[in-house]
PDB file of N, CA and C in Angstrom:
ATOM      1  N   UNK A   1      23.960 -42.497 -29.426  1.00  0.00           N
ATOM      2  CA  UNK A   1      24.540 -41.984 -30.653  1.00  0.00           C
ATOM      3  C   UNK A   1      23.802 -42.585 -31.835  1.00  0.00           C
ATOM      4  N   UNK A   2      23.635 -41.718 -32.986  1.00  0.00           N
ATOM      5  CA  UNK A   2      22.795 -42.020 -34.105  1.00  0.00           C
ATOM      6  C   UNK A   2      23.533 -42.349 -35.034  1.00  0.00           C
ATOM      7  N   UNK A   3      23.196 -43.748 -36.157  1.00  0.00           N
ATOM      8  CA  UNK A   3      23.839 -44.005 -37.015  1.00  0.00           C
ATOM      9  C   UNK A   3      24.029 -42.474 -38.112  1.00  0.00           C
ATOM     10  N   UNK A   4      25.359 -42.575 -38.426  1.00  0.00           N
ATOM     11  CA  UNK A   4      25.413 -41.931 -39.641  1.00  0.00           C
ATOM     12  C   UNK A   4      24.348 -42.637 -40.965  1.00  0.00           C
ATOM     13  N   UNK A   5      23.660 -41.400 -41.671  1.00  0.00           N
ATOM     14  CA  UNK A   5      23.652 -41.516 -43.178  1.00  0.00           C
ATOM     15  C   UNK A   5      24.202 -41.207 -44.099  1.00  0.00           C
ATOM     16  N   UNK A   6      24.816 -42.172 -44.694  1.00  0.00           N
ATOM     17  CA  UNK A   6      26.003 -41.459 -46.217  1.00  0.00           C
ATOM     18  C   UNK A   6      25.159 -41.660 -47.298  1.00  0.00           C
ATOM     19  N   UNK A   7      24.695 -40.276 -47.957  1.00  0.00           N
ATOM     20  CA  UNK A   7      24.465 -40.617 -49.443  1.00  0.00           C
ATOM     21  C   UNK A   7      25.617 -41.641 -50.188  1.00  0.00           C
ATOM     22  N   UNK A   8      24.636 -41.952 -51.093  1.00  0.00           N
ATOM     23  CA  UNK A   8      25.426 -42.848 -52.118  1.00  0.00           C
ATOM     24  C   UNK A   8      26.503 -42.465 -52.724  1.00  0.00           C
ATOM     25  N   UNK A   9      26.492 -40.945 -53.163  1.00  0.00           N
ATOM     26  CA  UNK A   9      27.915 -40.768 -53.797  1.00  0.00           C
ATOM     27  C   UNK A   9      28.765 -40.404 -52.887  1.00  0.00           C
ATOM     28  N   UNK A  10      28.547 -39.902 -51.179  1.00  0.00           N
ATOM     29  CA  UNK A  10      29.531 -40.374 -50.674  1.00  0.00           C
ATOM     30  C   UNK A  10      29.859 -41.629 -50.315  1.00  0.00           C
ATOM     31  N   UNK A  11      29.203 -42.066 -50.187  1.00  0.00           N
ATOM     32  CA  UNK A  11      29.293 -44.125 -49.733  1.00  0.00           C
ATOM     33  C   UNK A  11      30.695 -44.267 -50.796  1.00  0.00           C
ATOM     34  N   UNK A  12      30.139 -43.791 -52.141  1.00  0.00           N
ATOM     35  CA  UNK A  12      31.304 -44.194 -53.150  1.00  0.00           C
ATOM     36  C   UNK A  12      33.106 -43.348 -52.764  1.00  0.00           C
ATOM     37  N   UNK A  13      32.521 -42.422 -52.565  1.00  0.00           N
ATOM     38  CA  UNK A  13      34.156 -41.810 -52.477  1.00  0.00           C
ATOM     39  C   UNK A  13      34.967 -42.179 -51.353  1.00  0.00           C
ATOM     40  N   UNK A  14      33.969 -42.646 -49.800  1.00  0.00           N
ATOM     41  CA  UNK A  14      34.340 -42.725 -49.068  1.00  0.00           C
ATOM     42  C   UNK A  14      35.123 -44.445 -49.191  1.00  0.00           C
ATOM     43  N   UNK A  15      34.560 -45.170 -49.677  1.00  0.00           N
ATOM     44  CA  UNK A  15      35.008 -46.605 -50.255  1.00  0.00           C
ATOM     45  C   UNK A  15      35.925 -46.197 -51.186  1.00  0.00           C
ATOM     46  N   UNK A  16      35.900 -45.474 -52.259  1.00  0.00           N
ATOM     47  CA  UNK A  16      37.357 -45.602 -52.914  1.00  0.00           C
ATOM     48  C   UNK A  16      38.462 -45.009 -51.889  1.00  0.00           C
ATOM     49  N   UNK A  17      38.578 -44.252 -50.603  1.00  0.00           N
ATOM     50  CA  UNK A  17      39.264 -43.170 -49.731  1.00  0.00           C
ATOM     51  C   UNK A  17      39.539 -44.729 -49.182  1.00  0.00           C
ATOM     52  N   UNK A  18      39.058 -45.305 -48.562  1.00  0.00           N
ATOM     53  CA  UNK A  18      38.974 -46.612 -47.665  1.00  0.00           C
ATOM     54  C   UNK A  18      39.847 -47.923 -48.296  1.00  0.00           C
ATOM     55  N   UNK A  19      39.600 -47.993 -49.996  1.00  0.00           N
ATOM     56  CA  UNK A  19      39.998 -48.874 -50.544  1.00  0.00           C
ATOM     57  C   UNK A  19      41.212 -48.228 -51.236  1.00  0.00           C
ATOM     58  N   UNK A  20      41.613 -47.077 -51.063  1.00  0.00           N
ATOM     59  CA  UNK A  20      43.445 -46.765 -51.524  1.00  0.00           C
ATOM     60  C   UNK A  20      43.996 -46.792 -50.151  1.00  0.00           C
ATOM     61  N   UNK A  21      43.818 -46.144 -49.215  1.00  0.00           N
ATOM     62  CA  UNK A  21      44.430 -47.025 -47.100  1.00  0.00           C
ATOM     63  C   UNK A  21      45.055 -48.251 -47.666  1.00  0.00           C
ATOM     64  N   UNK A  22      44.102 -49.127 -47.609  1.00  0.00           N
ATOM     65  CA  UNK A  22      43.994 -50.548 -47.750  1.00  0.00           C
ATOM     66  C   UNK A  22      45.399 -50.851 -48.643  1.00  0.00           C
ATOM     67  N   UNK A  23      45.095 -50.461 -49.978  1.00  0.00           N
ATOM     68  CA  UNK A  23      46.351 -51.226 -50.491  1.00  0.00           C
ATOM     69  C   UNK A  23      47.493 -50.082 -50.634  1.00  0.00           C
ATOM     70  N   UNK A  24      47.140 -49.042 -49.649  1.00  0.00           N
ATOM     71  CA  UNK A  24      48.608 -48.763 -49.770  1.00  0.00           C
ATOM     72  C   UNK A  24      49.011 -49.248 -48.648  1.00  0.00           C
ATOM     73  N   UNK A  25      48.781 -49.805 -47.428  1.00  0.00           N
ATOM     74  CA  UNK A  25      48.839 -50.321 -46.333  1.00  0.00           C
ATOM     75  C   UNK A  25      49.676 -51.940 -46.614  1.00  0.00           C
ATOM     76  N   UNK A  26      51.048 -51.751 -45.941  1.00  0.00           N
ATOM     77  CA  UNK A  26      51.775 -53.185 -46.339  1.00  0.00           C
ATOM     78  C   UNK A  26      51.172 -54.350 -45.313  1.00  0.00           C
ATOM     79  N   UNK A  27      50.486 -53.783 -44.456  1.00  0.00           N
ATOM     80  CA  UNK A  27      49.500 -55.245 -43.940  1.00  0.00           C
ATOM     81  C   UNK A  27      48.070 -55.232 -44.858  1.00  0.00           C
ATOM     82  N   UNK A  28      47.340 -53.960 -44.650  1.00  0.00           N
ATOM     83  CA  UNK A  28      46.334 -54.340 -45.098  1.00  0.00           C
ATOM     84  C   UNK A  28      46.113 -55.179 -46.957  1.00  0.00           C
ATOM     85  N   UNK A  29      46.855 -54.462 -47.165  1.00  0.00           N
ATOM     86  CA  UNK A  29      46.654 -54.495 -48.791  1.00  0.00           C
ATOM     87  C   UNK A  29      46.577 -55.998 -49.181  1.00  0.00           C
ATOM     88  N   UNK A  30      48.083 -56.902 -48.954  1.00  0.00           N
ATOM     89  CA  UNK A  30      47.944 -58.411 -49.555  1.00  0.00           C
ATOM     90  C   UNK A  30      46.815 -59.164 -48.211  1.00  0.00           C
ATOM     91  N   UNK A  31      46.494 -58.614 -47.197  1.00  0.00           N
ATOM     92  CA  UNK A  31      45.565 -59.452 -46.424  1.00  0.00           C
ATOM     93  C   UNK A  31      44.229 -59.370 -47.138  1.00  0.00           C
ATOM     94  N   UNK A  32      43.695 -58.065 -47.702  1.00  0.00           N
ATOM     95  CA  UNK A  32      42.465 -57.954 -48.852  1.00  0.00           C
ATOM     96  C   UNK A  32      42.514 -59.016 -49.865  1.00  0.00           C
ATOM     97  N   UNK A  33      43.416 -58.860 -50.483  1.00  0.00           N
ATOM     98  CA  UNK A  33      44.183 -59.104 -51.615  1.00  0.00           C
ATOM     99  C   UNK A  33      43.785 -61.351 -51.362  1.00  0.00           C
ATOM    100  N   UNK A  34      44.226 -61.541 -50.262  1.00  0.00           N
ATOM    101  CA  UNK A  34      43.957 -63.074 -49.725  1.00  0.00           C
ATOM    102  C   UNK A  34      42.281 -63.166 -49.508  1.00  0.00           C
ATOM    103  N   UNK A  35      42.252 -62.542 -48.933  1.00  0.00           N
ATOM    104  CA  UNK A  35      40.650 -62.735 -48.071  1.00  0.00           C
ATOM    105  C   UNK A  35      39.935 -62.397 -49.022  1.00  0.00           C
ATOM    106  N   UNK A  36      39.755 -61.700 -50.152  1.00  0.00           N
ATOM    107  CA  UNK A  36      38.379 -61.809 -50.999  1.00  0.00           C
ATOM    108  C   UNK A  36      38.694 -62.251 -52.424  1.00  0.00           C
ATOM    109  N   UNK A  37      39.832 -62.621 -52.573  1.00  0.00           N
ATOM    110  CA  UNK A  37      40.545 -63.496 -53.801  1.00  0.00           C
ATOM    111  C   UNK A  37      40.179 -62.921 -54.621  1.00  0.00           C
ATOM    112  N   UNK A  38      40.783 -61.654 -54.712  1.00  0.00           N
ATOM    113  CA  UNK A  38      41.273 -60.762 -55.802  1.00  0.00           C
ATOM    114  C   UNK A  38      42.742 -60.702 -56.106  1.00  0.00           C
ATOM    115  N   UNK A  39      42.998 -60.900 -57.560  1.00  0.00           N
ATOM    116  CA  UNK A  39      44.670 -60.820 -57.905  1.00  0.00           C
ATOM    117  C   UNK A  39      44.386 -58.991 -58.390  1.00  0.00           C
ATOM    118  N   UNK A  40      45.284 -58.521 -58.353  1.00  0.00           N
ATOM    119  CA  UNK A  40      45.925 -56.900 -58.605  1.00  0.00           C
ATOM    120  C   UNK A  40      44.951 -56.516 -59.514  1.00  0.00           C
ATOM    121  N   UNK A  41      45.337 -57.137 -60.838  1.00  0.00           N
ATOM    122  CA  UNK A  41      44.521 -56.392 -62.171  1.00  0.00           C
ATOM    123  C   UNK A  41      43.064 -56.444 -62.365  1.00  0.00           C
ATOM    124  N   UNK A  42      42.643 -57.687 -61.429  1.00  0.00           N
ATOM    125  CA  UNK A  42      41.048 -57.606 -61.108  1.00  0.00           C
ATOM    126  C   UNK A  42      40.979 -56.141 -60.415  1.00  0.00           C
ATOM    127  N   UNK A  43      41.587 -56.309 -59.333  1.00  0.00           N
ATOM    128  CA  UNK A  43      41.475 -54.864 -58.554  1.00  0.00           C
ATOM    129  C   UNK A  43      41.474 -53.551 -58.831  1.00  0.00           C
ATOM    130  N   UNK A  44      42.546 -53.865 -59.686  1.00  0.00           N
ATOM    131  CA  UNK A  44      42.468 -52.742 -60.487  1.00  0.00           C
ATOM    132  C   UNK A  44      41.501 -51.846 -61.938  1.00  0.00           C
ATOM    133  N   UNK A  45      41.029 -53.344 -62.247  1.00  0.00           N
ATOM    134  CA  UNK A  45      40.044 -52.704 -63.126  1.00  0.00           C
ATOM    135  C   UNK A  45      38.073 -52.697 -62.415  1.00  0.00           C
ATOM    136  N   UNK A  46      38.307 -53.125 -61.235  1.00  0.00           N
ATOM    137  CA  UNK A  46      36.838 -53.175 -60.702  1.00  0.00           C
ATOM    138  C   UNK A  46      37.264 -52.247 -59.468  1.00  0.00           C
ATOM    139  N   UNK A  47      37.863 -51.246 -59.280  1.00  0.00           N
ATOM    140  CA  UNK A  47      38.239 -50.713 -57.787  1.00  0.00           C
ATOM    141  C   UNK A  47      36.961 -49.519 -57.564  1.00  0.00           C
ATOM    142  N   UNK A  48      36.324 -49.248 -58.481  1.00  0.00           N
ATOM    143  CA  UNK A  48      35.245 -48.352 -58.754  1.00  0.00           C
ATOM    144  C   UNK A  48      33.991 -48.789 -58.588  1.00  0.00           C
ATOM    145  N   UNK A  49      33.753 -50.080 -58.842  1.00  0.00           N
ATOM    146  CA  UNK A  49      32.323 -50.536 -58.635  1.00  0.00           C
ATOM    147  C   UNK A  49      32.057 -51.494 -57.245  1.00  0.00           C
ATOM    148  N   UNK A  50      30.618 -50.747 -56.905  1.00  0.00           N
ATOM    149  CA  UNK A  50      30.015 -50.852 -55.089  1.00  0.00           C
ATOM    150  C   UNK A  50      30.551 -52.119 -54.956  1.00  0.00           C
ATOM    151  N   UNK A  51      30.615 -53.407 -55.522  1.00  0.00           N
ATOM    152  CA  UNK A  51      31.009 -54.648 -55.000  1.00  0.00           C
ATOM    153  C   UNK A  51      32.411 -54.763 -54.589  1.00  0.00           C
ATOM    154  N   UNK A  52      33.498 -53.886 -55.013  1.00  0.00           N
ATOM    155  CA  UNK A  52      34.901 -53.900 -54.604  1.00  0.00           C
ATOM    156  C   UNK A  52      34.549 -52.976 -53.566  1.00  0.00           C
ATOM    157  N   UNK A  53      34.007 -52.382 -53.323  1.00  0.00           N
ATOM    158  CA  UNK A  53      33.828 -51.006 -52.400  1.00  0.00           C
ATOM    159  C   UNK A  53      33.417 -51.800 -51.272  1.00  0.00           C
ATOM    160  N   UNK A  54      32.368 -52.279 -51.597  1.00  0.00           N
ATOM    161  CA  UNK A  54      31.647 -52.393 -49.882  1.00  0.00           C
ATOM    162  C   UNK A  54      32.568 -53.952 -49.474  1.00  0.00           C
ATOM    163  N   UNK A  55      33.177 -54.561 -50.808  1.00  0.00           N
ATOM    164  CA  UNK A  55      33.968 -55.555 -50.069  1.00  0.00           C
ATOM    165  C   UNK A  55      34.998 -54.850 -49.260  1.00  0.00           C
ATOM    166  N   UNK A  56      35.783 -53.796 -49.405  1.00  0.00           N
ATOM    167  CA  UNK A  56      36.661 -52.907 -49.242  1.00  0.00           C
ATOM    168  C   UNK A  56      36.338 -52.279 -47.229  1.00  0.00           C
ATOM    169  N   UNK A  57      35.262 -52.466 -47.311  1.00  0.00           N
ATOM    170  CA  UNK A  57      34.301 -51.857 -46.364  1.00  0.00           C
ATOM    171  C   UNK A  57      33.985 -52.908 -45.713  1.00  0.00           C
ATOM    172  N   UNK A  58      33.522 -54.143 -45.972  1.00  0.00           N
ATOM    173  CA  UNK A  58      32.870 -55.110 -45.245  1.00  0.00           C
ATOM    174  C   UNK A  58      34.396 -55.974 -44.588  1.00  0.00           C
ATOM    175  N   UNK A  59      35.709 -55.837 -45.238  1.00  0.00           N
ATOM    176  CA  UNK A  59      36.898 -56.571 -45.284  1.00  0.00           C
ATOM    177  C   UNK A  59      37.305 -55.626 -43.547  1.00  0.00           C
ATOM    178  N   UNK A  60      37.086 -54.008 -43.500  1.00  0.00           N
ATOM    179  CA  UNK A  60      37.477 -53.696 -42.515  1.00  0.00           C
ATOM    180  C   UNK A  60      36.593 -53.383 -41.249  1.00  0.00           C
ATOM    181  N   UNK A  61      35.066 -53.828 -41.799  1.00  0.00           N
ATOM    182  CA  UNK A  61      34.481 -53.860 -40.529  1.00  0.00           C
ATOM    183  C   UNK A  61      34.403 -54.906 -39.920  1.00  0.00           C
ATOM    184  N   UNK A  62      35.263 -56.315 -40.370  1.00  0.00           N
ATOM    185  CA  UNK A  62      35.307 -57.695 -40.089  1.00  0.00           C
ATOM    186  C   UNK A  62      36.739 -57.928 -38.893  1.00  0.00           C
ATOM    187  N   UNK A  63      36.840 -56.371 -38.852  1.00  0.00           N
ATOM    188  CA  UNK A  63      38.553 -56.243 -38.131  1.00  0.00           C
ATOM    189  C   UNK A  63      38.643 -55.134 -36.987  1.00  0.00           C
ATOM    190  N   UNK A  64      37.990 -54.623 -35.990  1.00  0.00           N
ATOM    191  CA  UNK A  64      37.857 -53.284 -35.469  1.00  0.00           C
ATOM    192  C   UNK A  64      38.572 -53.006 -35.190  1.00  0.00           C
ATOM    193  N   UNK A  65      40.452 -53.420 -35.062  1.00  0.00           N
ATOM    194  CA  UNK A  65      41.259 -52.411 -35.212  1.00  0.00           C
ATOM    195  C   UNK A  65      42.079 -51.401 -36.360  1.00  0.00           C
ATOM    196  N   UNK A  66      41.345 -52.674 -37.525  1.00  0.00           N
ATOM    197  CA  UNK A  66      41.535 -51.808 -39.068  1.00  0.00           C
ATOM    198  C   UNK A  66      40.347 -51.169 -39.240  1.00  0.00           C
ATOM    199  N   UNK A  67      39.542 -51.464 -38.742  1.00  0.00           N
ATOM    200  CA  UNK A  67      38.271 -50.256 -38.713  1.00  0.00           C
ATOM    201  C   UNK A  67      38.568 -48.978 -38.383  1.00  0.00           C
ATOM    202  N   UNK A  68      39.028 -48.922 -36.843  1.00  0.00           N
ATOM    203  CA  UNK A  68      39.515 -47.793 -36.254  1.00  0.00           C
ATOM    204  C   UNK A  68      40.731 -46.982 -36.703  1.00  0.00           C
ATOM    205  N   UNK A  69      41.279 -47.752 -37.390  1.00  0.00           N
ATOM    206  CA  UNK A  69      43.070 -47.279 -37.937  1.00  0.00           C
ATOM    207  C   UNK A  69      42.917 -46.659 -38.900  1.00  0.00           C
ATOM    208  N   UNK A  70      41.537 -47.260 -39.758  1.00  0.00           N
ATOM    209  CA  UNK A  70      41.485 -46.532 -41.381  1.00  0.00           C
ATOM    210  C   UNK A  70      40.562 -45.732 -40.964  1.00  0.00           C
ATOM    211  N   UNK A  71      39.766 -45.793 -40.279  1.00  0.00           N
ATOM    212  CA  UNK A  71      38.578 -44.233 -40.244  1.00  0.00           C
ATOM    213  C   UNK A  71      39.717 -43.095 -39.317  1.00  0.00           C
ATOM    214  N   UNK A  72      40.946 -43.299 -38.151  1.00  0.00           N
ATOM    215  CA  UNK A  72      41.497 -42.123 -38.089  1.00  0.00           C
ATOM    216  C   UNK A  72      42.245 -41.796 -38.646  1.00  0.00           C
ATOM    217  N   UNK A  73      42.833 -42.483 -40.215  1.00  0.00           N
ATOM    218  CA  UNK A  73      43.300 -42.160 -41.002  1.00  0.00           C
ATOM    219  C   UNK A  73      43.165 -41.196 -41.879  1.00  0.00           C
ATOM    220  N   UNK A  74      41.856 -41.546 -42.079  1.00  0.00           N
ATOM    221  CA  UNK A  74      41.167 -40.948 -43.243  1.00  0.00           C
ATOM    222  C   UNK A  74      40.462 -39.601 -42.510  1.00  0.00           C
ATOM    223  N   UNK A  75      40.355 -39.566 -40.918  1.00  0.00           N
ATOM    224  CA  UNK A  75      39.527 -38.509 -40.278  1.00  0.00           C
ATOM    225  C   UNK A  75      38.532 -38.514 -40.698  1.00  0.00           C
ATOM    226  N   UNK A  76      37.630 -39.829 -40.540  1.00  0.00           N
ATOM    227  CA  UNK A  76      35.804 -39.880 -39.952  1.00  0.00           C
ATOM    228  C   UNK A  76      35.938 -40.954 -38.934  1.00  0.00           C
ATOM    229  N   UNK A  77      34.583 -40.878 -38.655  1.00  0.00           N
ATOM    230  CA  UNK A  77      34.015 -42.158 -37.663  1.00  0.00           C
ATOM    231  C   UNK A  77      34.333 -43.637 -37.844  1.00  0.00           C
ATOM    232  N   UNK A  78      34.530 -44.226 -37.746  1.00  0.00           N
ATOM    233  CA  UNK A  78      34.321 -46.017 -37.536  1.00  0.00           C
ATOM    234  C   UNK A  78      33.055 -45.832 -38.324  1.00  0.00           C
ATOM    235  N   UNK A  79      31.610 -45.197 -37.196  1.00  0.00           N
ATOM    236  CA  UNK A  79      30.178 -45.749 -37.989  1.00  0.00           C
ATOM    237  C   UNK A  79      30.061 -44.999 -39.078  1.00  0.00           C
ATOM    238  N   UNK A  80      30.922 -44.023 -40.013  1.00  0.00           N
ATOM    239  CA  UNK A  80      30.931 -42.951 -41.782  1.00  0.00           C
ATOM    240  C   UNK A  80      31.570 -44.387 -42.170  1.00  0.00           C
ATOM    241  N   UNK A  81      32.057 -45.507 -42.019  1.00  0.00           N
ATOM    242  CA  UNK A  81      32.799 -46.080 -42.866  1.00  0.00           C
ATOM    243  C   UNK A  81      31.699 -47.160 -42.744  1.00  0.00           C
ATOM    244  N   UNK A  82      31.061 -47.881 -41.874  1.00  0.00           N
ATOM    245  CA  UNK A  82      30.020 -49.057 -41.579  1.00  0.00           C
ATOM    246  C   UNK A  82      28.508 -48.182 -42.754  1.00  0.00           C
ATOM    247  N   UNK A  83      27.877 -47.053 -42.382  1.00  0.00           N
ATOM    248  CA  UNK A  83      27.288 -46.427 -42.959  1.00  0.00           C
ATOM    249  C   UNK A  83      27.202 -46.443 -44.407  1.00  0.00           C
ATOM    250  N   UNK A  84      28.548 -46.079 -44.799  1.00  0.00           N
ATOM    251  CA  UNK A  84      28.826 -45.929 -46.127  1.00  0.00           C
ATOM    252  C   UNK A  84      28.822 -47.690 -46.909  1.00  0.00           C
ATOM    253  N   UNK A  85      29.130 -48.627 -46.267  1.00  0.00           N
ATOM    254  CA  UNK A  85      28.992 -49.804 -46.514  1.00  0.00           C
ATOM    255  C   UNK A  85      27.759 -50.326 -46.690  1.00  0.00           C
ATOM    256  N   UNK A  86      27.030 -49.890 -45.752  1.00  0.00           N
ATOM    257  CA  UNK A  86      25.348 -50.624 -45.963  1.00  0.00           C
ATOM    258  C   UNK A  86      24.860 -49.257 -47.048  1.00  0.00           C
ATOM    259  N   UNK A  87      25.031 -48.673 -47.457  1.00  0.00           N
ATOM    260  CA  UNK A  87      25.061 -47.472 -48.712  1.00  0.00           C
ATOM    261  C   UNK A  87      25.172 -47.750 -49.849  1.00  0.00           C
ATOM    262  N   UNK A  88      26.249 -48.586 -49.935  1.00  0.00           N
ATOM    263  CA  UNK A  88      26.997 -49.200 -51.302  1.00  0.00           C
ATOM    264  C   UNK A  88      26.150 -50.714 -51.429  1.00  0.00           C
ATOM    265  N   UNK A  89      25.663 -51.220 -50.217  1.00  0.00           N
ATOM    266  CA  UNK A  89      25.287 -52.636 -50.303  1.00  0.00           C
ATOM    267  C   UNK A  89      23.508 -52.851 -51.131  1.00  0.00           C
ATOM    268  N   UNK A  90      22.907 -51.788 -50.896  1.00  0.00           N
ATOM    269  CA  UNK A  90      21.770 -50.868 -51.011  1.00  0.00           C
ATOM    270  C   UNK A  90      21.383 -51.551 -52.770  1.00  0.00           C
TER     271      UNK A  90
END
């Protein structure tokens, strides 16, 4: 199987799709929220730029059952969400 390629502006939508899961998710959200020591209003005013994104991305490929939970959430792959991460990291 061949890695996916995500253009960049999907890399982006697919990370903001990835990073609203996340905090609407009552596990995922305050476990982000701990692990990359972001308080809310940071989050909220950087939730758009690649460094919240691919943290957003790098936070759930560090987890492969929140990997798997948020890509059949969202209906793509595990590797559209890893893809889109090294996209945004770029």
């Amino acid at each position: 199987m061949t890695n996916p390629i995500v253009a960049p502006d999907d890399a982006e939508t697919l990370g903001l799709r990835a990073l609203a899961h996340i905090v609407g998710d009552a596990d995922l959200g305050p476990r982000f929220l701990d692990l990359t020591g972001l308080d809310v209003d940071t989050l909220r005013a950087r939730a758009g730029s690649s460094a919240v994104l691919s943290a957003a991305l790098g936070f759930l490929e560090a987890h492969e059952p929140s990997l798997i939970a948020t890509a059949a959430a969202l209906d793509v792959s595990p590797a559209a969400l890893t893809a889109a991460n090294r996209a945004l990291a770029r």
